[in-house]
Protein backbone atom coordinates (compact mmCIF):
# COMPACT_ATOMS: atom_id res chain seq x y z
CA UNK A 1 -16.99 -13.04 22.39
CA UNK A 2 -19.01 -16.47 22.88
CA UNK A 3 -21.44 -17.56 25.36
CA UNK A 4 -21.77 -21.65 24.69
CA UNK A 5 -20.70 -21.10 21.03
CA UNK A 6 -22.82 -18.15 20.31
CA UNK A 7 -21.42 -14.80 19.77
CA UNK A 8 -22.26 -11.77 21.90
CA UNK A 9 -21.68 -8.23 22.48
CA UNK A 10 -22.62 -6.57 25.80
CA UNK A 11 -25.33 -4.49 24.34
CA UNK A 12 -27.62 -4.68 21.48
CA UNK A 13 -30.75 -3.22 20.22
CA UNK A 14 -33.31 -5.75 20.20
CA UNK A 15 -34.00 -7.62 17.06
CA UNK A 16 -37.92 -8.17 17.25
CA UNK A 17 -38.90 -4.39 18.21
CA UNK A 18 -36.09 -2.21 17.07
CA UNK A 19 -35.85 -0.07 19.65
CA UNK A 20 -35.05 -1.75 23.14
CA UNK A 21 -31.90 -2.32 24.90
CA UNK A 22 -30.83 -5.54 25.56
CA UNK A 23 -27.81 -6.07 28.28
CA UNK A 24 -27.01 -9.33 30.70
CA UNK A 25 -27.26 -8.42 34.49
CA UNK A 26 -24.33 -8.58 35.49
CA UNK A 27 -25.61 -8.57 39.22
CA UNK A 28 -26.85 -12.27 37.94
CA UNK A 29 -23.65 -13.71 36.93
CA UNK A 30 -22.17 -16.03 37.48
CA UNK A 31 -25.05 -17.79 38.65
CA UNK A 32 -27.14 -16.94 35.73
CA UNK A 33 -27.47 -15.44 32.67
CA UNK A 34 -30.32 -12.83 32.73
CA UNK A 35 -30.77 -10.58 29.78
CA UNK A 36 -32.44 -7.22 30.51
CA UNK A 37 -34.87 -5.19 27.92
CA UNK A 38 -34.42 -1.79 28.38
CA UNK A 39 -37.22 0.66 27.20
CA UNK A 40 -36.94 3.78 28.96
CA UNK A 41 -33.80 6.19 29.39
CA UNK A 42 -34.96 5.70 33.35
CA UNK A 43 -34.50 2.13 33.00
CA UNK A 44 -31.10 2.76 31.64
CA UNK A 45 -30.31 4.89 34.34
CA UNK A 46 -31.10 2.40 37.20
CA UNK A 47 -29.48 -0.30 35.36
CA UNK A 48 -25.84 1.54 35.65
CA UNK A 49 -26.78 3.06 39.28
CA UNK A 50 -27.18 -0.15 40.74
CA UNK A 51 -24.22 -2.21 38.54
CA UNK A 52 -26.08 -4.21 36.30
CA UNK A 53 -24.60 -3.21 33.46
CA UNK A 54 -20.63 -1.70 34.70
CA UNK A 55 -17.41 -1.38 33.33
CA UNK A 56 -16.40 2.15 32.36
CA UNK A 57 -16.64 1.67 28.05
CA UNK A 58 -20.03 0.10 28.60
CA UNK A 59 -22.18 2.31 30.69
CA UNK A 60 -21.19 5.13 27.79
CA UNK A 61 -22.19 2.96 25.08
CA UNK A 62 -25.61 1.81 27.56
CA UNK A 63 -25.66 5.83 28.20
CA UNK A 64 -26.35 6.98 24.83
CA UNK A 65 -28.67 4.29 23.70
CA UNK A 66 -30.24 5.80 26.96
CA UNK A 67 -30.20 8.96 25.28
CA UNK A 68 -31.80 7.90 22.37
CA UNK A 69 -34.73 5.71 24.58
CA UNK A 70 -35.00 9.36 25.92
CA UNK A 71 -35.92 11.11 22.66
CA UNK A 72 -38.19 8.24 21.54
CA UNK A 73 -40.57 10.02 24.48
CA UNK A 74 -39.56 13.52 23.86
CA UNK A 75 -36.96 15.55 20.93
CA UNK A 76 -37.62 18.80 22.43
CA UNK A 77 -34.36 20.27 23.03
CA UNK A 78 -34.63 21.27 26.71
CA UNK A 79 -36.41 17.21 27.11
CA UNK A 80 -32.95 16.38 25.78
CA UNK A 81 -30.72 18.05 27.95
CA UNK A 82 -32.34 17.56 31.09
CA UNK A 83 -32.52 13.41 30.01
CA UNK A 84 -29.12 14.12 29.02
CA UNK A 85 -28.08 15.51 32.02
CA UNK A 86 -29.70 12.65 34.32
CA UNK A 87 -28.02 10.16 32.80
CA UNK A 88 -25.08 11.65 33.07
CA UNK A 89 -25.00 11.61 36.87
CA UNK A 90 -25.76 8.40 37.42
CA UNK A 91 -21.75 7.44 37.55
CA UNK A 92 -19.60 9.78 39.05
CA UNK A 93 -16.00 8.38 38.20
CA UNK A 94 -16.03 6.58 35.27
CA UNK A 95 -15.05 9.85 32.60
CA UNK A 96 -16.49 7.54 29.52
CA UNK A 97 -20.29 7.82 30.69
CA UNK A 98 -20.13 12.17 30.61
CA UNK A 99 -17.73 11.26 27.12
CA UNK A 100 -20.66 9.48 25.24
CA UNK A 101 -23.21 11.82 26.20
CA UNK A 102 -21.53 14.29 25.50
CA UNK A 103 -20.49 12.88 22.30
CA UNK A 104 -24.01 12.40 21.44
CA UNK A 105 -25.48 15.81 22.27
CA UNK A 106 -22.60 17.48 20.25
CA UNK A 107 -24.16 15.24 17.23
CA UNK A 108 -28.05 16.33 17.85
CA UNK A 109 -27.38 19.48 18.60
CA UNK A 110 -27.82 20.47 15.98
CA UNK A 111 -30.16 18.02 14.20
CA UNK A 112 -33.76 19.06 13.69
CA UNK A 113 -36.10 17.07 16.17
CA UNK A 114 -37.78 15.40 13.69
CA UNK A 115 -34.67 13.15 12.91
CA UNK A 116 -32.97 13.22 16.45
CA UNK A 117 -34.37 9.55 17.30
CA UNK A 118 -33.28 7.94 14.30
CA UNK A 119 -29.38 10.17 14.33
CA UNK A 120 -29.21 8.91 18.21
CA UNK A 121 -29.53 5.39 17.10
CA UNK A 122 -26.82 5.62 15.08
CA UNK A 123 -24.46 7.51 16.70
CA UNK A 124 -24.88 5.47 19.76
CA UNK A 125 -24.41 2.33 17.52
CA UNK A 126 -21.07 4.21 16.22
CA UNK A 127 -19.62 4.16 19.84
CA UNK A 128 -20.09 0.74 20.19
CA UNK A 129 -18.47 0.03 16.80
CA UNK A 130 -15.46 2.02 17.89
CA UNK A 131 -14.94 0.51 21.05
CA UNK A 132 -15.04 -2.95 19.66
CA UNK A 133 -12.11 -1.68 17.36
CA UNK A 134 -10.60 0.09 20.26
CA UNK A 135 -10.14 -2.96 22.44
CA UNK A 136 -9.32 -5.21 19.82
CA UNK A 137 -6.33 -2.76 19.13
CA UNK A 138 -5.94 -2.95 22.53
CA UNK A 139 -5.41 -6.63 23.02
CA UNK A 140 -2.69 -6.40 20.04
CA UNK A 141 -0.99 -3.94 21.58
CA UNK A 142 -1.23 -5.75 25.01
CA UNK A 143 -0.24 -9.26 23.20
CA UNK A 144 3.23 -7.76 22.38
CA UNK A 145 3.91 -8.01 26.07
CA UNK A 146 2.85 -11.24 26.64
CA UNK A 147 4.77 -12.77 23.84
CA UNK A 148 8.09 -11.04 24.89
CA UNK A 149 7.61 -12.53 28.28
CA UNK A 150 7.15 -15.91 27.52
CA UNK A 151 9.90 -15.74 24.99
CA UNK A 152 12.24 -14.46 27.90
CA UNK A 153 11.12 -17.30 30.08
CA UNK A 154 11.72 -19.81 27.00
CA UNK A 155 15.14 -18.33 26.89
CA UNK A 156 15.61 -18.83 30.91
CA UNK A 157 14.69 -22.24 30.43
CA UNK A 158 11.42 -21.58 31.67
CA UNK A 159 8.89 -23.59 30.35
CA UNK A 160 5.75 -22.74 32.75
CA UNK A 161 2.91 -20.51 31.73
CA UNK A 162 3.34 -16.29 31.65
CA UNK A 163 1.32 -15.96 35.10
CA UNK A 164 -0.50 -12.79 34.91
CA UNK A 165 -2.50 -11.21 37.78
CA UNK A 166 -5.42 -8.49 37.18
CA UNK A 167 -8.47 -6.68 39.44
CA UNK A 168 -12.31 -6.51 39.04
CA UNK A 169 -13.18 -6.77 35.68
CA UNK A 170 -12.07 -5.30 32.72
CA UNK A 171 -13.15 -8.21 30.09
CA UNK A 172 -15.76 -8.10 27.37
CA UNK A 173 -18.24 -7.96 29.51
CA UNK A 174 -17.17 -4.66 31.50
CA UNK A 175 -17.00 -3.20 27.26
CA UNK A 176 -18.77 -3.66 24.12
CA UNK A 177 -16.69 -6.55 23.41
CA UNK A 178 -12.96 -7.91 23.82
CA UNK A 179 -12.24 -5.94 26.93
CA UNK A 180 -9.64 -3.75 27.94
CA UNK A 181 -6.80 -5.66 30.63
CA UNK A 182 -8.13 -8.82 29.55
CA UNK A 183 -8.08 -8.82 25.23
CA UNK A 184 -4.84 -9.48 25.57
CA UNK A 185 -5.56 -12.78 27.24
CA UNK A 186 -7.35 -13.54 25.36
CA UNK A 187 -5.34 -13.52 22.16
CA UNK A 188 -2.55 -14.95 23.95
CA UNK A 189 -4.65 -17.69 24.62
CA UNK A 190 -5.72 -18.21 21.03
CA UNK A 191 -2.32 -18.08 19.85
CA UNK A 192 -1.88 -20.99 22.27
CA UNK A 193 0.55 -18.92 24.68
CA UNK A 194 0.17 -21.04 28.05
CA UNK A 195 -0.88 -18.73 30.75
CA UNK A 196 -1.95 -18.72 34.77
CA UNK A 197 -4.17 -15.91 35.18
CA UNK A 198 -4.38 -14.72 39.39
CA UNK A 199 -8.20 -13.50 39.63
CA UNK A 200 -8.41 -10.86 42.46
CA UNK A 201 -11.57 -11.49 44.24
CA UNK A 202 -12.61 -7.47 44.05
CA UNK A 203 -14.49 -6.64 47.72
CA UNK A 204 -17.09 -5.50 48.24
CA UNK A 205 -18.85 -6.77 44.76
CA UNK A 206 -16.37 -9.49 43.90
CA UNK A 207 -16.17 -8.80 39.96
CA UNK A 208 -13.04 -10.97 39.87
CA UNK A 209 -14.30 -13.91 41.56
CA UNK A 210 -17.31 -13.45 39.63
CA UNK A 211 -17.10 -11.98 36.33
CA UNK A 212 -13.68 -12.28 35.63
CA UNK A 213 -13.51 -15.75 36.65
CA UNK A 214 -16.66 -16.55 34.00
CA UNK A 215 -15.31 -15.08 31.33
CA UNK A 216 -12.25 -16.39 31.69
CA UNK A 217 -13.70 -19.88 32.38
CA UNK A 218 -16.20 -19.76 29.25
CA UNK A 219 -13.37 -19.13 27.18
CA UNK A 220 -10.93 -21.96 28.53
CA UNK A 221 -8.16 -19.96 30.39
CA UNK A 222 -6.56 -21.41 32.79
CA UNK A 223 -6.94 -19.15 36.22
CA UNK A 224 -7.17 -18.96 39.98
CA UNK A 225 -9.08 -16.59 42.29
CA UNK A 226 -7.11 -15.52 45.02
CA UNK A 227 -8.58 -13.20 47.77
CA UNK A 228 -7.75 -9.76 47.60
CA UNK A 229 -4.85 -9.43 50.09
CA UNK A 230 -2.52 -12.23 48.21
CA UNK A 231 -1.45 -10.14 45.14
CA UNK A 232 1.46 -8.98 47.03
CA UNK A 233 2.48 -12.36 48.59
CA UNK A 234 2.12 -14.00 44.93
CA UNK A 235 4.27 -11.17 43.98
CA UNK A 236 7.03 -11.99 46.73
CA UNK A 237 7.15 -15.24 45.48
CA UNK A 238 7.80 -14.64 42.34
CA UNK A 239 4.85 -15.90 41.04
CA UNK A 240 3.43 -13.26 38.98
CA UNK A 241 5.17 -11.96 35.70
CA UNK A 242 2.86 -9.37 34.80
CA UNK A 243 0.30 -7.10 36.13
CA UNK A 244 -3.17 -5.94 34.00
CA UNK A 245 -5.72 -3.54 35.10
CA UNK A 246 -8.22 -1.71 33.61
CA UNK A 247 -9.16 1.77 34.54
CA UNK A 248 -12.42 4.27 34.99
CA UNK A 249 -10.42 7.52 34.12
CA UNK A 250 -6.85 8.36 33.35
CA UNK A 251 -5.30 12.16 33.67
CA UNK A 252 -3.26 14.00 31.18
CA UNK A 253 -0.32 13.16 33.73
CA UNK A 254 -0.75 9.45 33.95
CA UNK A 255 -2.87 9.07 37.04
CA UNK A 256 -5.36 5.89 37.33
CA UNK A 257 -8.62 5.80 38.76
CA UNK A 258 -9.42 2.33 39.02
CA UNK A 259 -11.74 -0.35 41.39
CA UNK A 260 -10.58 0.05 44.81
CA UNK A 261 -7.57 -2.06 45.37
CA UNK A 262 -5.69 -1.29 42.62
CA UNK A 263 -3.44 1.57 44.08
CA UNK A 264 -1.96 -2.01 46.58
CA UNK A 265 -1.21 -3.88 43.71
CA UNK A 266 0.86 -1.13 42.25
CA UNK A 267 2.43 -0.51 45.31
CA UNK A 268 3.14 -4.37 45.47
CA UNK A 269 4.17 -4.45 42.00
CA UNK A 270 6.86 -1.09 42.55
CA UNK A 271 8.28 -3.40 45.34
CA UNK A 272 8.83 -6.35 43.55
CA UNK A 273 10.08 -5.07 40.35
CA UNK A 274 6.50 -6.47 38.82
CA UNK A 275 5.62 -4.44 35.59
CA UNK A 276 2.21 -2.98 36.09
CA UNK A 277 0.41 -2.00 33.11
CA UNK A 278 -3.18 -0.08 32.65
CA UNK A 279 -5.24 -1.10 29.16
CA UNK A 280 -7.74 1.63 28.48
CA UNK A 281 -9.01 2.99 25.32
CA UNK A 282 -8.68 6.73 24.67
CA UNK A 283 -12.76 7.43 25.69
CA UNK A 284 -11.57 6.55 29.18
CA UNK A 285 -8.63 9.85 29.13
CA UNK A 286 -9.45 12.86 30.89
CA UNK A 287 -7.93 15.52 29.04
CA UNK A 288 -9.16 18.40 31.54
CA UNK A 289 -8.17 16.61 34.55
CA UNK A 290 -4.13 16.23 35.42
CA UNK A 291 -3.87 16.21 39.40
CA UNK A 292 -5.63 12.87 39.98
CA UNK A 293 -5.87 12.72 43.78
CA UNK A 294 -7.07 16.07 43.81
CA UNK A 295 -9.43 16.11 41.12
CA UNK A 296 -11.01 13.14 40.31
CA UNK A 297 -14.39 11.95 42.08
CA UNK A 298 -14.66 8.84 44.13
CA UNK A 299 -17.68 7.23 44.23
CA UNK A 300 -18.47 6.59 47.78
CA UNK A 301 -21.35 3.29 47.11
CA UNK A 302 -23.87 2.21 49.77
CA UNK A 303 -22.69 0.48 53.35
CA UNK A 304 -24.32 -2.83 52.61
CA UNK A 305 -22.10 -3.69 49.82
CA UNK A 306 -19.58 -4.18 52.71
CA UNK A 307 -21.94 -5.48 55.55
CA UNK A 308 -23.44 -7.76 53.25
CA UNK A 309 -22.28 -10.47 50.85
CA UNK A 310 -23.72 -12.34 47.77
CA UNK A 311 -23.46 -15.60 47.20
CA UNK A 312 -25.34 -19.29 45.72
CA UNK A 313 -26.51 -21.17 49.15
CA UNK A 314 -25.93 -25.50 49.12
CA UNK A 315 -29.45 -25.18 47.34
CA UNK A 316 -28.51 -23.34 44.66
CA UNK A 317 -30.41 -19.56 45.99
CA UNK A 318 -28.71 -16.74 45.08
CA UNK A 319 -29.58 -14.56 48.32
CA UNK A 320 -27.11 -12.18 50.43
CA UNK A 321 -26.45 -12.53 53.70
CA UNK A 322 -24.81 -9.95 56.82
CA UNK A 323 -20.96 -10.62 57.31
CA UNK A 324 -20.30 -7.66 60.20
CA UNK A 325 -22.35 -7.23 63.50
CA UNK A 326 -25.62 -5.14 64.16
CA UNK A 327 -25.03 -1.67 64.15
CA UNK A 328 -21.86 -1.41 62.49
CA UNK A 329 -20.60 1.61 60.61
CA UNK A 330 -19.24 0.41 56.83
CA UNK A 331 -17.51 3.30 54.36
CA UNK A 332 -17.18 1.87 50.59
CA UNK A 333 -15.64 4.02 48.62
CA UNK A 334 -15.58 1.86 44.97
CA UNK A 335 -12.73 3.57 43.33
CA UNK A 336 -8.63 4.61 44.29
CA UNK A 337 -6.46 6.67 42.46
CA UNK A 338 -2.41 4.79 41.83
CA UNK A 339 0.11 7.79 40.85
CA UNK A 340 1.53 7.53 37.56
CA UNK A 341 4.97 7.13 38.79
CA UNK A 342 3.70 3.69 39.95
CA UNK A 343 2.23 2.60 36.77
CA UNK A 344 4.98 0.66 34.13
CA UNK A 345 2.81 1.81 31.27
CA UNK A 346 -1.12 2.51 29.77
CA UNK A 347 -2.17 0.79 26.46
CA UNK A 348 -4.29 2.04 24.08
CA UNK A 349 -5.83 1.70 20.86
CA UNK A 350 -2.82 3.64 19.20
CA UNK A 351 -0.25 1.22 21.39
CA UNK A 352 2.01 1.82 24.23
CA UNK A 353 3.31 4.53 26.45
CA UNK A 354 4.75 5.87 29.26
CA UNK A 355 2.03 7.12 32.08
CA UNK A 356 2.93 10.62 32.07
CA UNK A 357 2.21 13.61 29.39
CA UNK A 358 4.79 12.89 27.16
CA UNK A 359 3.85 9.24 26.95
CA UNK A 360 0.27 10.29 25.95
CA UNK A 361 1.74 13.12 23.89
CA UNK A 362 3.34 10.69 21.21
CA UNK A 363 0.29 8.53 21.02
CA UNK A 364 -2.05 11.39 20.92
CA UNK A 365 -0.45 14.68 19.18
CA UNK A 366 -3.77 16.02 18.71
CA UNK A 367 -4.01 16.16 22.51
CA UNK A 368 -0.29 18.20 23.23
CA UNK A 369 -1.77 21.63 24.15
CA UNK A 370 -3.57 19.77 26.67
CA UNK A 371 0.20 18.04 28.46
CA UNK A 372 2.18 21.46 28.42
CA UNK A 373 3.00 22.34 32.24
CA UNK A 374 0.41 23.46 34.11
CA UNK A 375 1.47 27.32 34.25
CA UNK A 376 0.89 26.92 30.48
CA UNK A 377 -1.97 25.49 30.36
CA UNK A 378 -5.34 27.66 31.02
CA UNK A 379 -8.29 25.02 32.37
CA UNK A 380 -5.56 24.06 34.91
CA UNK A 381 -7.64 25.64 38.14
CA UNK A 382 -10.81 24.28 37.13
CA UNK A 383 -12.43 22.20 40.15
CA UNK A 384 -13.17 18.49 39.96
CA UNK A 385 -17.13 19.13 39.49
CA UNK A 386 -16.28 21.19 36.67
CA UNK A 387 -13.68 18.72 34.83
CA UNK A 388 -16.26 15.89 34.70
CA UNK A 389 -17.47 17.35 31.70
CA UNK A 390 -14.10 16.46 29.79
């Protein structure tokens, strides 16, 4: 995608040194745009513990460029898996962050240490490539729904935009590049498809009215933020055709982890007869995981993001200030899990299907041993701790 003409991925290896990490802060934006240098796998790790570089597809891709910062210090094999390991845990719910490390120490493994820096480069620069494929697929896929709606409204007599609402962020800047919910936009957009885009604000961290709203606005989409609560008033009025959402983790079944928030919409959606549809690509399934209430981690993040706020002051400081009284008690728990019997579809790389394990079946025969019933299936008692691996 393009910042003020120029193109841009999320992440990068720096072009002067070689080695480095280079990411925007997205704790900066929309105020400014700040561009990190990462040198150290610890630097990594603090940059996707405290958000400022999110969005499930990119802290992999950040992850195992962490990895291979990691290995610039030390290739021993136990060095590795301990840096390995660290990393790992610095996420709990997005399932793409264990999938790239993992990825990456199936690869070295088995590579002498000698050549582990330069093989971690690559592979890491692999995922990246992949998920730039995987969303663009996705925003074809996604475009197919767009275009059928706005033909039906043609044929109503309908002339207004396709009015589309989505939560947090799930844009280019949340991936490598594209997005996940919002390619599709995006290529509706360039194919000149005119659209009204609802921006969910996102409490506690605002994504929506932040990132969402920036990418959206660099690229000339026409959208609204709308505070968090609306979606299902908007819906009631029969002002929203379509709803997009990414997702941190998926289950065999169909269930979706995504930002907090999310499960309302669906519910809001069911009511109203709204489709409801989940982009992901197929990094972000959790093959070991089918019960997604029960097994799936929720982050629980720190208090302030609730007692606090942060905003741009009539001066133009960024600063935060306290919205709730001394003393008072805040829980934030950053993710919620919607059933897949309230989801209208997930689409991915290889297209569109139904959120349950025959849906992902026919997209992904490779994965069927893994969607049999659950009295077929061994891994099916494994606890949540243990299924993070997948």
């Amino acid at each position: 995608m393009k910042i003020k003409g120029e193109s841009y991925r999320s992440v990068w290896v720096d072009r002067d040194d070689g080695f480095s990490v280079r990411i925007f802060d997205q704790t900066r934006l929309p105020w400014s745009l700040d561009i990190l240098r990462l040198q150290t796998h610890e630097e990594v790790a603090t940059a996707i513990a405290t958000m400022q570089v999110r969005g499930a597809p990119l802290i992999g891709a950040v992850a195992a460029y962490g990895l291979a910062l990691a290995l610039r210090r030390d290739s021993d094999s136990d060095a590795m898996e301990r840096d390995a390991a660290m990393l790992a845990a610095t996420r709990p719910t997005a399932i793409n962050l264990r999938w790239a490390i993992q990825r990456m120490l199936e690869r070295l493994r088995n590579t002498r240490p000698a050549d582990r820096v330069r093989i971690a480069y690559e592979e890491a620069a692999l995922i990246c490539d992949e998920d730039v494929a995987q969303n663009e697929a996705i925003g074809r896929h996604g475009l197919t729904l767009i275009e059928d709606i706005a033909t039906a409204k043609r044929a109503r007599g309908d002339e207004g935009p396709v009015r589309l609402l989505t939560h947090c962020n799930a844009g280019w800047i949340a991936t490598v590049d594209w997005g996940t919910a919002l390619a599709p936009i995006y290529m509706a957009h360039d194919k000149g498809i005119p659209l009204q885009v609802w921006v969910d604000e996102t409490r506690p961290r605002n994504q929506g009215a932040a990132l969402t709203a920036w990418e959206l606005g660099s690229h000339g989409v026409a959208h609204t933020v709308v505070s968090d609560n609306a979606g299902g008033h908007l819906m009631q009025r029969g002002d929203v055709d379509l709803v997009i959402v990414g997702t941190d983790r998926v289950t065999r079944d169909g269930d979706v982890a995504n930002k907090i928030g999310t499960y309302l919409k669906a519910l809001a959606a069911h009511d109203n007869r709204v489709p409801f549809w989940v982009a992901l690509p197929s990094t972000t399934i959790d093959w070991t995981v089918r019960d997604g209430l029960a097994e799936i981690p929720i982050e629980e993040r720190a208090p302030e993001e609730v007692t606090h706020i942060v905003g741009r002051d009539e001066n133009g400081t960024v600063r935060s200030v306290q919205v709730t009284p001394d003393g008072t008690a805040a829980s934030n728990p950053a993710f919620d899990v919607t059933p897949a019997r309230l989801v209208t579809g997930l689409l991915t790389e290889r297209g569109a299907c139904a959120a349950s394990p025959e849906g992902l079946a026919s997209l992904f025969p490779e994965r069927s041993d893994w969607t049999r019933p659950r009295s077929d299936h061994a891994p099916s008692g494994r606890s949540a701790e243990t299924n993070q691996a997948g």
